[in-house]
N, C-alpha and C. Protein backbone atom coordinates (compact mmCIF):
# COMPACT_ATOMS: atom_id res chain seq x y z
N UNK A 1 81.75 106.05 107.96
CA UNK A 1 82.02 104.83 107.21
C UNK A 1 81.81 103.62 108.11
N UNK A 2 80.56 102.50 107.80
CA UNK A 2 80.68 101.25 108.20
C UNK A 2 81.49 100.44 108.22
N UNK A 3 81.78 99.13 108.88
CA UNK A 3 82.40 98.02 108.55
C UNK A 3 81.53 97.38 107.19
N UNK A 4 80.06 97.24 107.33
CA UNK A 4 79.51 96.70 105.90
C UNK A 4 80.22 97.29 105.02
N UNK A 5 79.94 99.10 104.94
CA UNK A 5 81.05 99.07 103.61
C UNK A 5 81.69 99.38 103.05
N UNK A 6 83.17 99.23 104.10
CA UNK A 6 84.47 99.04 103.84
C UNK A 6 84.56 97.46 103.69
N UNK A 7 83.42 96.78 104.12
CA UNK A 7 83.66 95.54 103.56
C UNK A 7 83.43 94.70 102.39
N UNK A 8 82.28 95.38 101.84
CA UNK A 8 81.48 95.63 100.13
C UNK A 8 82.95 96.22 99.54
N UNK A 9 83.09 97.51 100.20
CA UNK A 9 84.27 98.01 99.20
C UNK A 9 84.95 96.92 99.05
N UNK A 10 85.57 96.46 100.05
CA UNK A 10 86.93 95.19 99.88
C UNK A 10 86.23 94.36 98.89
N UNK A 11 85.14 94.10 98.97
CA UNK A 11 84.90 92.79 98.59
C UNK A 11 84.64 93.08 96.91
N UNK A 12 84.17 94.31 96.84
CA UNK A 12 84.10 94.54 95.19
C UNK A 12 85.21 94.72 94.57
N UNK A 13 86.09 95.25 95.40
CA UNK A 13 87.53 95.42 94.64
C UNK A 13 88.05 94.01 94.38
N UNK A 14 88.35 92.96 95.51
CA UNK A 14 88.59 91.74 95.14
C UNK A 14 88.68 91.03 94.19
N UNK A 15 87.11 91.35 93.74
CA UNK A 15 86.00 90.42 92.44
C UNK A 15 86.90 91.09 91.88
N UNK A 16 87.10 92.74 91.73
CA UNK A 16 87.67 92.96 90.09
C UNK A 16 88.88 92.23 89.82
N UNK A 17 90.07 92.19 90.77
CA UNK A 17 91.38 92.31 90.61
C UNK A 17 91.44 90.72 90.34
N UNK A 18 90.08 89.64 91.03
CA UNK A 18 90.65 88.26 90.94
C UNK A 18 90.07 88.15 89.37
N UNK A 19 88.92 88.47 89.01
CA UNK A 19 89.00 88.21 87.54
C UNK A 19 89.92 88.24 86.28
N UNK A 20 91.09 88.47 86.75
CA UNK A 20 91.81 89.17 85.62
C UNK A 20 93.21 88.68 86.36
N UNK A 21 94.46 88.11 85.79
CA UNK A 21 96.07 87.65 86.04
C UNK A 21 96.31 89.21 86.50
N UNK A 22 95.85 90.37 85.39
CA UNK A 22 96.58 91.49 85.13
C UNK A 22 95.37 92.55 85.07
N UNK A 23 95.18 93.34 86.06
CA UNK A 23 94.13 94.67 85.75
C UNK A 23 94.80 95.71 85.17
N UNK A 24 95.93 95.79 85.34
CA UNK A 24 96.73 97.39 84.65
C UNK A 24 97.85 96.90 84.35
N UNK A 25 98.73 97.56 83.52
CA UNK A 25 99.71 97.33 82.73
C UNK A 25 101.08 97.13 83.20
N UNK A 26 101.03 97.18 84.56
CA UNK A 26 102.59 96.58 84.82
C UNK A 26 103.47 97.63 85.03
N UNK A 27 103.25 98.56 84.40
CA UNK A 27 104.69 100.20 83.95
C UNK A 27 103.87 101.23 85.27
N UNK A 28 104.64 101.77 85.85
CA UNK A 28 104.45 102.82 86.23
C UNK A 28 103.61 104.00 85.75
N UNK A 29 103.07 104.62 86.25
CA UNK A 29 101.90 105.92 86.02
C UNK A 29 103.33 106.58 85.24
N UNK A 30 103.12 107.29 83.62
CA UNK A 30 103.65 107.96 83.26
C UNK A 30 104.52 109.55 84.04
N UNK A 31 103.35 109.91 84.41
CA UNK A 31 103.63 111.31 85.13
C UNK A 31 103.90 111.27 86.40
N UNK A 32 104.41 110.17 87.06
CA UNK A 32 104.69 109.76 88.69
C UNK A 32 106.26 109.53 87.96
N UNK A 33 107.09 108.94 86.92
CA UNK A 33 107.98 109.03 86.39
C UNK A 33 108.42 110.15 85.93
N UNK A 34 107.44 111.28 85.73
CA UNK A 34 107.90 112.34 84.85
C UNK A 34 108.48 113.23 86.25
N UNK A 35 107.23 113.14 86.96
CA UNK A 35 107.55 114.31 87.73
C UNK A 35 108.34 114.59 89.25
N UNK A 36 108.74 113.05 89.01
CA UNK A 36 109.63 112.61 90.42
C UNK A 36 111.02 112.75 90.19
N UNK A 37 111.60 113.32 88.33
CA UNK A 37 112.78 113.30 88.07
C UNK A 37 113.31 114.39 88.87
N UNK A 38 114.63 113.59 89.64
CA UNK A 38 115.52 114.71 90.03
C UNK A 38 115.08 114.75 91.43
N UNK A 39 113.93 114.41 92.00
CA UNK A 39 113.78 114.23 93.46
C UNK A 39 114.13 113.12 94.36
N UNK A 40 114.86 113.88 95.50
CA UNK A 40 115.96 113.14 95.93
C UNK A 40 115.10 111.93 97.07
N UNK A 41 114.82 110.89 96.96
CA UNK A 41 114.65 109.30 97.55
C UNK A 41 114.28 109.73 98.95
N UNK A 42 113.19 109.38 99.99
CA UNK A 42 112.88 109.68 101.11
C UNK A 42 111.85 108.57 101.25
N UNK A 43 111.05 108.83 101.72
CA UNK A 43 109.97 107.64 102.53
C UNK A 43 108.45 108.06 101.40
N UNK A 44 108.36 107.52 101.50
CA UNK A 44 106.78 107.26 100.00
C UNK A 44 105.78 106.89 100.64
N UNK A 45 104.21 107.26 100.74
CA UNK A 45 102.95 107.23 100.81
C UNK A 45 102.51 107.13 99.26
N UNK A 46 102.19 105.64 98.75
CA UNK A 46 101.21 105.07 97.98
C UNK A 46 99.87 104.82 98.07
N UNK A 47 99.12 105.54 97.79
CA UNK A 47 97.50 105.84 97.93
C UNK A 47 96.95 104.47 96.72
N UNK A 48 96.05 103.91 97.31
CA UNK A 48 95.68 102.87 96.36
C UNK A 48 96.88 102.47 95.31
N UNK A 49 97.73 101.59 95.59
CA UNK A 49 98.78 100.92 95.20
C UNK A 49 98.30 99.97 93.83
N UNK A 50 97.12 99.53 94.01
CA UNK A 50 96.75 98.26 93.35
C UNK A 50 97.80 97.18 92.91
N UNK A 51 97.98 96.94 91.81
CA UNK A 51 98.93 96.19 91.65
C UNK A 51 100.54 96.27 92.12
N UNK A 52 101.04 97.85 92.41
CA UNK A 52 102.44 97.48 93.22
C UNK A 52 103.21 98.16 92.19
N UNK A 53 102.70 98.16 90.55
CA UNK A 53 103.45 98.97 89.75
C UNK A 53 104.24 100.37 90.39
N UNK A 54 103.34 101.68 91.01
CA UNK A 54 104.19 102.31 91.21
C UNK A 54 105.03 102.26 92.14
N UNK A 55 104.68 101.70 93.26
CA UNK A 55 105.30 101.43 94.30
C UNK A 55 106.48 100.42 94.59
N UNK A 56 106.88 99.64 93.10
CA UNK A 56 107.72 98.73 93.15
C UNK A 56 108.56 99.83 91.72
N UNK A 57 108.47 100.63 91.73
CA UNK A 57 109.11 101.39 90.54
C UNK A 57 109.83 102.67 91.52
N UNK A 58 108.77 103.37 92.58
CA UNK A 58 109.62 104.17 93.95
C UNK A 58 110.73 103.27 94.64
N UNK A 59 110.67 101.69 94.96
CA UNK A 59 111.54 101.17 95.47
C UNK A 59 112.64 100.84 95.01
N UNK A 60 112.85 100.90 93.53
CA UNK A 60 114.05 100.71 92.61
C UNK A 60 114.54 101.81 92.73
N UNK A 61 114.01 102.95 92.54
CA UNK A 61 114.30 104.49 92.91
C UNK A 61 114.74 104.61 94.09
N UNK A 62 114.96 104.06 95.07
CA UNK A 62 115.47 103.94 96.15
C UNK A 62 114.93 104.90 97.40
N UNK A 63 113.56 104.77 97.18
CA UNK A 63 112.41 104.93 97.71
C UNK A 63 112.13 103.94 98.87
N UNK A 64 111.80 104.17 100.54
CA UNK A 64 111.16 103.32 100.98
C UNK A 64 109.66 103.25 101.12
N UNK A 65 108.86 102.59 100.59
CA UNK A 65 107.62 102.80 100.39
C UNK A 65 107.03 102.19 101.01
N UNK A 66 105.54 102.65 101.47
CA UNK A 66 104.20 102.33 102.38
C UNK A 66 103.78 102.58 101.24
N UNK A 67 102.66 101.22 101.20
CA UNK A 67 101.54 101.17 99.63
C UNK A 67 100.53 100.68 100.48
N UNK A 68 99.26 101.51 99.99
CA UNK A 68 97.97 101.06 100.59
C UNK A 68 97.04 100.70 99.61
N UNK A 69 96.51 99.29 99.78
CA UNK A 69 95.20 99.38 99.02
C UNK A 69 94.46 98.67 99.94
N UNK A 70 92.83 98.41 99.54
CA UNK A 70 91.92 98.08 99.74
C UNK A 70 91.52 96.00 99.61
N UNK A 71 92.21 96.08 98.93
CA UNK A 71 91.94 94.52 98.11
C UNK A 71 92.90 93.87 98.67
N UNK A 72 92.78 92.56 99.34
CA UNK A 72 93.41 91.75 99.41
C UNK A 72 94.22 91.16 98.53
N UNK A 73 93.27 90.93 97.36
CA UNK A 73 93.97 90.33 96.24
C UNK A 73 94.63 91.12 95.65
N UNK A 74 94.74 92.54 95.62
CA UNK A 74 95.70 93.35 94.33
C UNK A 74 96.82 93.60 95.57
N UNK A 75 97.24 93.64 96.62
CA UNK A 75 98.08 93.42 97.47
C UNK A 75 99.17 92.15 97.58
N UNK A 76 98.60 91.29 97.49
CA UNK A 76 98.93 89.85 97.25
C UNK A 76 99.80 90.08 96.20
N UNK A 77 99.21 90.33 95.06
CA UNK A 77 99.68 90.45 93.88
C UNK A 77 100.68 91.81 93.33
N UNK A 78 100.64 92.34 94.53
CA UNK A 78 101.92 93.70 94.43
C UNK A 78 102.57 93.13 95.13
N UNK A 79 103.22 92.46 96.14
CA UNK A 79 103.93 91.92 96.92
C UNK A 79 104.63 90.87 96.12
N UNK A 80 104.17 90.09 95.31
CA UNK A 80 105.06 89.28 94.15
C UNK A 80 105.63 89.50 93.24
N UNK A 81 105.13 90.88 93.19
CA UNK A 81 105.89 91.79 91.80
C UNK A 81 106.84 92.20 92.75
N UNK A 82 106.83 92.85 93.79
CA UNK A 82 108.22 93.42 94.81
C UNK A 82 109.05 92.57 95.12
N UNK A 83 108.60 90.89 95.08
CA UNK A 83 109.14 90.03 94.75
C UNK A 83 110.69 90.03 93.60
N UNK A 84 109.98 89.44 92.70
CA UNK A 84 110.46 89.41 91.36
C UNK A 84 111.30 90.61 91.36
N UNK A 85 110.99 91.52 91.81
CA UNK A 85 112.09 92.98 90.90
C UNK A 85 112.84 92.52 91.86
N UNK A 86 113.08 92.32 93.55
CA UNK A 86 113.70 92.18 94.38
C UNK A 86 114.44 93.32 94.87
N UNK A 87 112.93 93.87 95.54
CA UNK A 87 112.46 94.98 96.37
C UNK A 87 111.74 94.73 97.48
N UNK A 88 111.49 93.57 97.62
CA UNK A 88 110.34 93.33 98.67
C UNK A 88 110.53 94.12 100.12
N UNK A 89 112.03 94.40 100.53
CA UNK A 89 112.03 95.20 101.42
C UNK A 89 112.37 96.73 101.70
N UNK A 90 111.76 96.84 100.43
CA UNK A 90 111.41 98.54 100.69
C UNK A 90 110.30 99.18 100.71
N UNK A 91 109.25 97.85 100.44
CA UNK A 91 108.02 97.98 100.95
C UNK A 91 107.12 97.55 101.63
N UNK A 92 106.45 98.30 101.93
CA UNK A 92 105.29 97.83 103.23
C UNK A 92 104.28 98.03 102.79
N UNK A 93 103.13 96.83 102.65
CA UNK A 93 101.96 96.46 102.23
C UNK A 93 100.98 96.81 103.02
N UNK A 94 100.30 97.68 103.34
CA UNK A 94 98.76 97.74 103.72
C UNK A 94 97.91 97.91 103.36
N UNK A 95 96.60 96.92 104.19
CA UNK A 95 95.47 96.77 103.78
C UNK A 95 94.65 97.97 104.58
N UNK A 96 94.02 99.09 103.81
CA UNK A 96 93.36 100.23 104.76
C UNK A 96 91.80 100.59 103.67
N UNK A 97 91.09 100.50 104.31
CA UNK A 97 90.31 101.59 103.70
C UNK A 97 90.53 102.91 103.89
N UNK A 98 90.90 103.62 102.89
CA UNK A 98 91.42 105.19 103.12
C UNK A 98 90.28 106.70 103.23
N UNK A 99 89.05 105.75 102.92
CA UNK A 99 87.95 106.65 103.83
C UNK A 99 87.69 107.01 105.15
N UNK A 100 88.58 105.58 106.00
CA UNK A 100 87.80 105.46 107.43
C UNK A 100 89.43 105.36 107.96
N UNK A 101 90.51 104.84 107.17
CA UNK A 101 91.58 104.41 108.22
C UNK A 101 93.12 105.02 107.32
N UNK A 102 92.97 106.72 107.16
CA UNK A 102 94.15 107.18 107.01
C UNK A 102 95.44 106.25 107.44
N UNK A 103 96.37 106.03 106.90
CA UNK A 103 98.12 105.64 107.10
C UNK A 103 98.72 107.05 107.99
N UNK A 104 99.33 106.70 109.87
CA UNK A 104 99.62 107.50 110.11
C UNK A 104 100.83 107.90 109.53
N UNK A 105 101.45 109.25 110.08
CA UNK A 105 102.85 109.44 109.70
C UNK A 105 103.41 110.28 109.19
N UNK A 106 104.09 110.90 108.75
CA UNK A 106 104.90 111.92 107.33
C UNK A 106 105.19 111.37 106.71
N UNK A 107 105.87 111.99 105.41
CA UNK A 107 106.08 111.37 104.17
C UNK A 107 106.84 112.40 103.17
N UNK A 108 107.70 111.95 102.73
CA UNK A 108 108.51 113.05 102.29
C UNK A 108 107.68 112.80 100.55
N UNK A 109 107.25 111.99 100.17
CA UNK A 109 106.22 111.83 98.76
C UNK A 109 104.77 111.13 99.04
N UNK A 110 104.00 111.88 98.96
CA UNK A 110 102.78 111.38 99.62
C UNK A 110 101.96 111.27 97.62
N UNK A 111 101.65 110.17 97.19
CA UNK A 111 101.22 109.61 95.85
C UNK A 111 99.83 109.49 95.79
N UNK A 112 98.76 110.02 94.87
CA UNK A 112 97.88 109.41 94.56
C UNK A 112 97.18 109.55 93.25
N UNK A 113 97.67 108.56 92.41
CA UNK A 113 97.65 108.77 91.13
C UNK A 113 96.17 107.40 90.74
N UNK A 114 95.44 108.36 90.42
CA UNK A 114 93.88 107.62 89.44
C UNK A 114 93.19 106.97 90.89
N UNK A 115 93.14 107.82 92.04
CA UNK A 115 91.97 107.42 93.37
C UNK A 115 91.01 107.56 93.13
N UNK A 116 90.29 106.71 92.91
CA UNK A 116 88.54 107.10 93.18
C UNK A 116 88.22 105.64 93.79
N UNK A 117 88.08 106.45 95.00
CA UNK A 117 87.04 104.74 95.66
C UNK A 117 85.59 104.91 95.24
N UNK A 118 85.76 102.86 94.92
CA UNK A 118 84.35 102.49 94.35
C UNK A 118 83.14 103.34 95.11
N UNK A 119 82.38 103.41 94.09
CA UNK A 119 80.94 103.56 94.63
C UNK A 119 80.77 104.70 95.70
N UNK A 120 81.86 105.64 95.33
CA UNK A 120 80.91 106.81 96.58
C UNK A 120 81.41 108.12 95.74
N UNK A 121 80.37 109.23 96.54
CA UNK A 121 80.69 110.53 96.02
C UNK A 121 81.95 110.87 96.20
N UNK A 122 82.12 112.45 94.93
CA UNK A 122 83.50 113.11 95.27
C UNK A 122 84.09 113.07 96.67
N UNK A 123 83.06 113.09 97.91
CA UNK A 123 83.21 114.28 99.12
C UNK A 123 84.08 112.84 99.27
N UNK A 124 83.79 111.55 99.37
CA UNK A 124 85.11 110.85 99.94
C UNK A 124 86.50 110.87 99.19
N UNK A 125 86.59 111.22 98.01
CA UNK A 125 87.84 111.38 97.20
C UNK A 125 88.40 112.69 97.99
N UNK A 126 87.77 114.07 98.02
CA UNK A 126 88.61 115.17 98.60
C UNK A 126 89.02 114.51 99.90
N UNK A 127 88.29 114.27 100.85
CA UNK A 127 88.46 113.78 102.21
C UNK A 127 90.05 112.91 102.62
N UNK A 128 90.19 111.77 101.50
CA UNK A 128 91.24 111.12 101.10
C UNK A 128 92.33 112.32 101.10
N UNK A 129 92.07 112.70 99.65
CA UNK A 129 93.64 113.75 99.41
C UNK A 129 93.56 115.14 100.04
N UNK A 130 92.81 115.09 100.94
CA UNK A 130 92.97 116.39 102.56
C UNK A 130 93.62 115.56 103.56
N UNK A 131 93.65 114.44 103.76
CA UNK A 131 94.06 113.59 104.55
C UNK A 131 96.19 113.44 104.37
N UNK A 132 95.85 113.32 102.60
CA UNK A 132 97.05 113.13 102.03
C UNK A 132 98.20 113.90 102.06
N UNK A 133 97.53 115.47 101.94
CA UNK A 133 97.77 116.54 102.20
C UNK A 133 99.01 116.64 103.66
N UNK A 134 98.25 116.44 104.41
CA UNK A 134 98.37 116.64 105.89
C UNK A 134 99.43 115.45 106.36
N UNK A 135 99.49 114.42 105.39
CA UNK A 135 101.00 113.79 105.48
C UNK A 135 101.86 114.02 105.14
N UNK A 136 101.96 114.87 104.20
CA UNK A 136 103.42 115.50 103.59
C UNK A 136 104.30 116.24 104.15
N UNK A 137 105.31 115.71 104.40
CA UNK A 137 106.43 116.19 105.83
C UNK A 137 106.83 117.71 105.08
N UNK A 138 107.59 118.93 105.81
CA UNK A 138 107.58 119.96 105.35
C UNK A 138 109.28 119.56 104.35
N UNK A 139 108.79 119.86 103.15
CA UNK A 139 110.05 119.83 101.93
C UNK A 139 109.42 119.18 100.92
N UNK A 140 108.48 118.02 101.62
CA UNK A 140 108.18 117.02 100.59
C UNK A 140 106.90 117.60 99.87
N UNK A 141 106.55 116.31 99.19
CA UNK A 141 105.98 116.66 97.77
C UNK A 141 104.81 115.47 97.82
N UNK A 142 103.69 116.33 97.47
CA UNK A 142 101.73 115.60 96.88
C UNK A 142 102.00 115.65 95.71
N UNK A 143 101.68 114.68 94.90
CA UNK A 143 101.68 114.35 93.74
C UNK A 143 100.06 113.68 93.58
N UNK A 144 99.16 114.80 92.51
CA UNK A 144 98.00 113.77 92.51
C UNK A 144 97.61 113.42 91.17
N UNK A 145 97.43 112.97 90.78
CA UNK A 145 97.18 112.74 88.97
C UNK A 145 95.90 112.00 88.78
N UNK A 146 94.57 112.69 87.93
CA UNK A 146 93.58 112.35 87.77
C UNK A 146 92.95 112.95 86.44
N UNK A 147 91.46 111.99 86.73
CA UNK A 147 91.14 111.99 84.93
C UNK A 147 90.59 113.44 85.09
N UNK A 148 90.45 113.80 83.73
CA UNK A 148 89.41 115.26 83.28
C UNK A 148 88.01 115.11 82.78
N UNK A 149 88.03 113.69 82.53
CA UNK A 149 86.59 113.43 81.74
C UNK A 149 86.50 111.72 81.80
N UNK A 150 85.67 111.33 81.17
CA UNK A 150 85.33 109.82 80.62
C UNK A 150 86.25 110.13 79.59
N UNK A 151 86.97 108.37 78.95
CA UNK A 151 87.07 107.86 78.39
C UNK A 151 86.41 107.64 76.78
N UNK A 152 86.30 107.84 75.34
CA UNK A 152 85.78 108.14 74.12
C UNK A 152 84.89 106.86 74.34
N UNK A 153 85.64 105.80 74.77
CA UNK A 153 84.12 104.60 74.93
C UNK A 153 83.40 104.78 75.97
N UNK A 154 83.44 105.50 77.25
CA UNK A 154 82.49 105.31 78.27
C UNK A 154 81.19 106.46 78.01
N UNK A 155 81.91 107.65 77.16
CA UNK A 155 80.66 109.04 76.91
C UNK A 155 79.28 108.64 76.95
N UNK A 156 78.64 107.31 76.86
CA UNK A 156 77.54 107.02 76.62
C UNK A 156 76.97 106.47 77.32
N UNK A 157 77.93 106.06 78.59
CA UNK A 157 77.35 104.97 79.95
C UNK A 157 77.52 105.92 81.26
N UNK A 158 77.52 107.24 81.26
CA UNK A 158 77.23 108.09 82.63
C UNK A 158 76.83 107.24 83.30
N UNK A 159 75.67 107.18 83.05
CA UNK A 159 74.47 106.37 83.87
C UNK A 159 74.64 105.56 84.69
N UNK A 160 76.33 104.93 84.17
CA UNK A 160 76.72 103.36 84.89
C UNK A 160 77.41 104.29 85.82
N UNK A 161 78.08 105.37 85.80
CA UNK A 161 78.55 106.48 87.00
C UNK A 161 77.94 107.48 87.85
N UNK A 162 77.01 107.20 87.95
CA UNK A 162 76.37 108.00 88.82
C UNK A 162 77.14 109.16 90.05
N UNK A 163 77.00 110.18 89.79
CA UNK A 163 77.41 111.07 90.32
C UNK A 163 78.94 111.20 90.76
N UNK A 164 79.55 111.08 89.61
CA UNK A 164 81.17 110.77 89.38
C UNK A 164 81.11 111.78 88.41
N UNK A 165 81.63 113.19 89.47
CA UNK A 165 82.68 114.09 88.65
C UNK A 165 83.68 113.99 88.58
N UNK A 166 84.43 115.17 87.24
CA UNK A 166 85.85 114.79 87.41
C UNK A 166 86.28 116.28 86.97
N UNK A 167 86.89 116.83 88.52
CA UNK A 167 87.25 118.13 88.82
C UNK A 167 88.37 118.37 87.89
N UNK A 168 88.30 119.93 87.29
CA UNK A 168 89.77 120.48 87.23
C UNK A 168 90.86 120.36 87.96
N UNK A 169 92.21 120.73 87.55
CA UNK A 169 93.29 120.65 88.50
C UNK A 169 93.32 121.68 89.51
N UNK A 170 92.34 122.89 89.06
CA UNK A 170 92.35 123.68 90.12
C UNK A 170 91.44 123.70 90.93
N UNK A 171 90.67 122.84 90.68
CA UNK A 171 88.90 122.45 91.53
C UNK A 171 89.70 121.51 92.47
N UNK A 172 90.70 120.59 92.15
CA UNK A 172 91.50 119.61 92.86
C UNK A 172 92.13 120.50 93.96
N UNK A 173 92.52 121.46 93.90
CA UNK A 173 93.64 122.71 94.52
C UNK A 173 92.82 123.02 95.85
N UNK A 174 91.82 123.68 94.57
CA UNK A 174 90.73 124.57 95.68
C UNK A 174 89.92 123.22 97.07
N UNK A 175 89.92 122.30 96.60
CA UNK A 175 89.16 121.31 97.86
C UNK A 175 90.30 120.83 98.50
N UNK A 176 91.71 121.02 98.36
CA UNK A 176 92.00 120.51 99.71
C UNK A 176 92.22 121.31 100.85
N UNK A 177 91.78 123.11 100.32
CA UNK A 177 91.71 123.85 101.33
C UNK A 177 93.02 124.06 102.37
N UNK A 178 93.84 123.61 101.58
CA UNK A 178 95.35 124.57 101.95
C UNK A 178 95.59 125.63 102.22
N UNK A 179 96.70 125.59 103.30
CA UNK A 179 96.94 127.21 104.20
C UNK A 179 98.35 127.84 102.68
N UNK A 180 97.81 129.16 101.70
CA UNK A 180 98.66 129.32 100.67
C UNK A 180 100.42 129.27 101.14
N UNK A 181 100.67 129.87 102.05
CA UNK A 181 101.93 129.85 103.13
C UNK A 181 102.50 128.35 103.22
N UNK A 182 101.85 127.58 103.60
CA UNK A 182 102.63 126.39 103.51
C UNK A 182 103.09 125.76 102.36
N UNK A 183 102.55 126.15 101.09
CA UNK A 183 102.75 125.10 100.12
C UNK A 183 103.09 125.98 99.00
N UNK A 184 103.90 125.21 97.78
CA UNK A 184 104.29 125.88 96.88
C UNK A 184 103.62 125.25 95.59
N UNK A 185 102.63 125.76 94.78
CA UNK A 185 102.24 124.67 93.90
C UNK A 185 103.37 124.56 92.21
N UNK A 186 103.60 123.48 92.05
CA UNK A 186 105.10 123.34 90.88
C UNK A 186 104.29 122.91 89.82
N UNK A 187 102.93 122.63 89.77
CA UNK A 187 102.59 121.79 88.19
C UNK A 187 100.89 121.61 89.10
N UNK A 188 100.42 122.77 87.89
CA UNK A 188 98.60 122.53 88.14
C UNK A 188 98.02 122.44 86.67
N UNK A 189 97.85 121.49 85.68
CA UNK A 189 97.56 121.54 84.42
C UNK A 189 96.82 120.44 84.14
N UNK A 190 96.15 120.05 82.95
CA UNK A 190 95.71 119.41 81.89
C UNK A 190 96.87 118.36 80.86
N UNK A 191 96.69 117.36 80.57
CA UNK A 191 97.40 116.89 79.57
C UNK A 191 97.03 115.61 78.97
N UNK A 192 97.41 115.41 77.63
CA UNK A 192 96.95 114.66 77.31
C UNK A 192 97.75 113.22 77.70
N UNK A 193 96.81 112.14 77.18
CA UNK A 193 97.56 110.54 77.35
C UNK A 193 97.11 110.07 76.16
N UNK A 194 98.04 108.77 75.65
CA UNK A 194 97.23 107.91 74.96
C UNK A 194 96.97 106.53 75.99
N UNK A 195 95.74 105.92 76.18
CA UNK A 195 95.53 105.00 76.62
C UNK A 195 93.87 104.03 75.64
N UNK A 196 95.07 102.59 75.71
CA UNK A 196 94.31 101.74 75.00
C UNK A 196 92.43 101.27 75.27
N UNK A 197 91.45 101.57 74.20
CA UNK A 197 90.28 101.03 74.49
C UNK A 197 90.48 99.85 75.13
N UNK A 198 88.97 98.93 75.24
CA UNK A 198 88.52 97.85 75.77
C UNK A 198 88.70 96.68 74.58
N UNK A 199 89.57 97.38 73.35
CA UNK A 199 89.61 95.99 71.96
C UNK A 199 91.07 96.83 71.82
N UNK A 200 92.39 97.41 72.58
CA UNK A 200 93.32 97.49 72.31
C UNK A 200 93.44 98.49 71.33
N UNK A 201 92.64 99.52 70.98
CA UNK A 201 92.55 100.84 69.87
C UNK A 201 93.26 102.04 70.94
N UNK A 202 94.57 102.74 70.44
CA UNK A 202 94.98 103.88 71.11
C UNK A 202 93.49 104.68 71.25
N UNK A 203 93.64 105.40 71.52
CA UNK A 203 92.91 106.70 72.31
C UNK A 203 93.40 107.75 72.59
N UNK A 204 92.57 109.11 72.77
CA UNK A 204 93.22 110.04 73.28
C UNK A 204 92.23 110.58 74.90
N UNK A 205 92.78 110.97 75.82
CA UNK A 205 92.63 110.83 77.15
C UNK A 205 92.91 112.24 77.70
N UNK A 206 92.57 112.90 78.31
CA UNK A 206 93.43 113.97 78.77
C UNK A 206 93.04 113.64 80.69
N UNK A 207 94.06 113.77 81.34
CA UNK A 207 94.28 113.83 82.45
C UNK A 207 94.49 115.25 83.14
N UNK A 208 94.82 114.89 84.38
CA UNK A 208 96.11 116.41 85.27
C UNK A 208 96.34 116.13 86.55
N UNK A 209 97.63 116.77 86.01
CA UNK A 209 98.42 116.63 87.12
C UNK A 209 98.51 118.06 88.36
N UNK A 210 98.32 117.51 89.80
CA UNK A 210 98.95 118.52 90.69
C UNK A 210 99.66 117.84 91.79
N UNK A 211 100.49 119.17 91.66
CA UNK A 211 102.12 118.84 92.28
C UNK A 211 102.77 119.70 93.37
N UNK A 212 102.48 119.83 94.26
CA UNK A 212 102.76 120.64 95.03
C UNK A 212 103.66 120.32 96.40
N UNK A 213 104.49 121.45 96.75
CA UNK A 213 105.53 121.23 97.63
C UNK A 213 105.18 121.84 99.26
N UNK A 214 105.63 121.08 99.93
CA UNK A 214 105.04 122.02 101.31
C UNK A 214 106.40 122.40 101.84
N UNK A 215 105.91 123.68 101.86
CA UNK A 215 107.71 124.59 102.55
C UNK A 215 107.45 125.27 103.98
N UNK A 216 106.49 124.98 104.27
CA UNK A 216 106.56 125.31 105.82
C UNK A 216 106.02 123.98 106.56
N UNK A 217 105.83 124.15 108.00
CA UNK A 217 104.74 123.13 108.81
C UNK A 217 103.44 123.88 109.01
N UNK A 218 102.78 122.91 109.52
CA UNK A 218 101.48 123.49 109.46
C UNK A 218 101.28 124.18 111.11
């Protein structure tokens, strides 16, 4: 990975997040709520944070959280929302490209819910959540949540995606190439969502979630 482009990356993410007050909805990832019930508060790894939603929703949870994104501007703009809830100090804002500049450390919840960095093949998405992997302190918990397909309006614009698959939960499993001994997997499935078109029309979506616990060290 270059500085050009991790710096294109930054710089395309920017454009998106400054066009818009609001890129995503404010609420927490459904299934980062579902599946954190009952797990007891430790130190948090936020993988592409963007706006701060989940990561200002772990800090009410009494979560101390490390949130990473790419964008200056959707950082900025998670930091005012940690603001407002008045959380700001349970989190820590960084700016990383997570192709080239892993977050050192453990993590008793290591998060990465809807990662795909712009503009490159799968091999940098696994690379990421092998990385992610390998932060998860022994007890704690990977949480990854991703799409299964396009979207009912995008089926017709591949083209604008170029070589953007979107693995099973067990294609997700199988690439991070886990030792079976260390880890316990709690939730490898399919499910559906409703999420709103581009004119505010529900939809139906199917996602999945994997959830897995690491019970030994490596």
């Amino acid at each position: 990975m270059t500085e050009e482009q991790t710096r294109e990356d930054r710089e395309a993410w920017n454009e998106r997040y400054a066009g818009s007050t609001r890129v995503w909805s404010g609420q927490p990832n459904t299934e980062l709520v579902a599946q954190l019930a009952g797990l007891t508060p430790g130190r948090a790894l936020d993988l592409g944070c963007g706006e701060g939603a989940d990561a200002v929703w772990l800090a009410r949870s009494g979560w101390k959280v490390i949130a990473v994104d790419v964008s200056d501007v959707a950082l900025e703009r998670a930091a005012g929302h940690a603001a407002d809830a008045g959380v700001a100090d349970a989190v820590t804002w960084q700016r990383r490209d997570l192709v080239a500049d892993f977050p050192p450390g453990e993590y008793d919840l290591v998060s990465a819910q809807f990662l795909y960095p712009r503009d490159r093949d799968n091999a940098a998405r696994e690379g990421i959540l092998r990385s992610a992997a390998r932060a998860v302190a022994p007890g704690g918990v990977l949480l990854i949540e991703s799409h299964s397909g396009f979207p009912e309006w995008e089926k017709d614009q591949h083209h604008a995606h170029a070589g953007m698959v979107f693995p099973s939960p067990q294609e997700v499993l199988d690439s991070l190439l886990l030792e079976p001994v260390e880890w316990e997997v709690l939730v490898c499935a399919e499910h559906d969502r409703v999420q709103n078109d581009p004119d505010g029309n529900p939809t139906r979506r199917i996602d999945s979630t994997l959830k897995l616990r690491r019970v030994a060290a490596p």
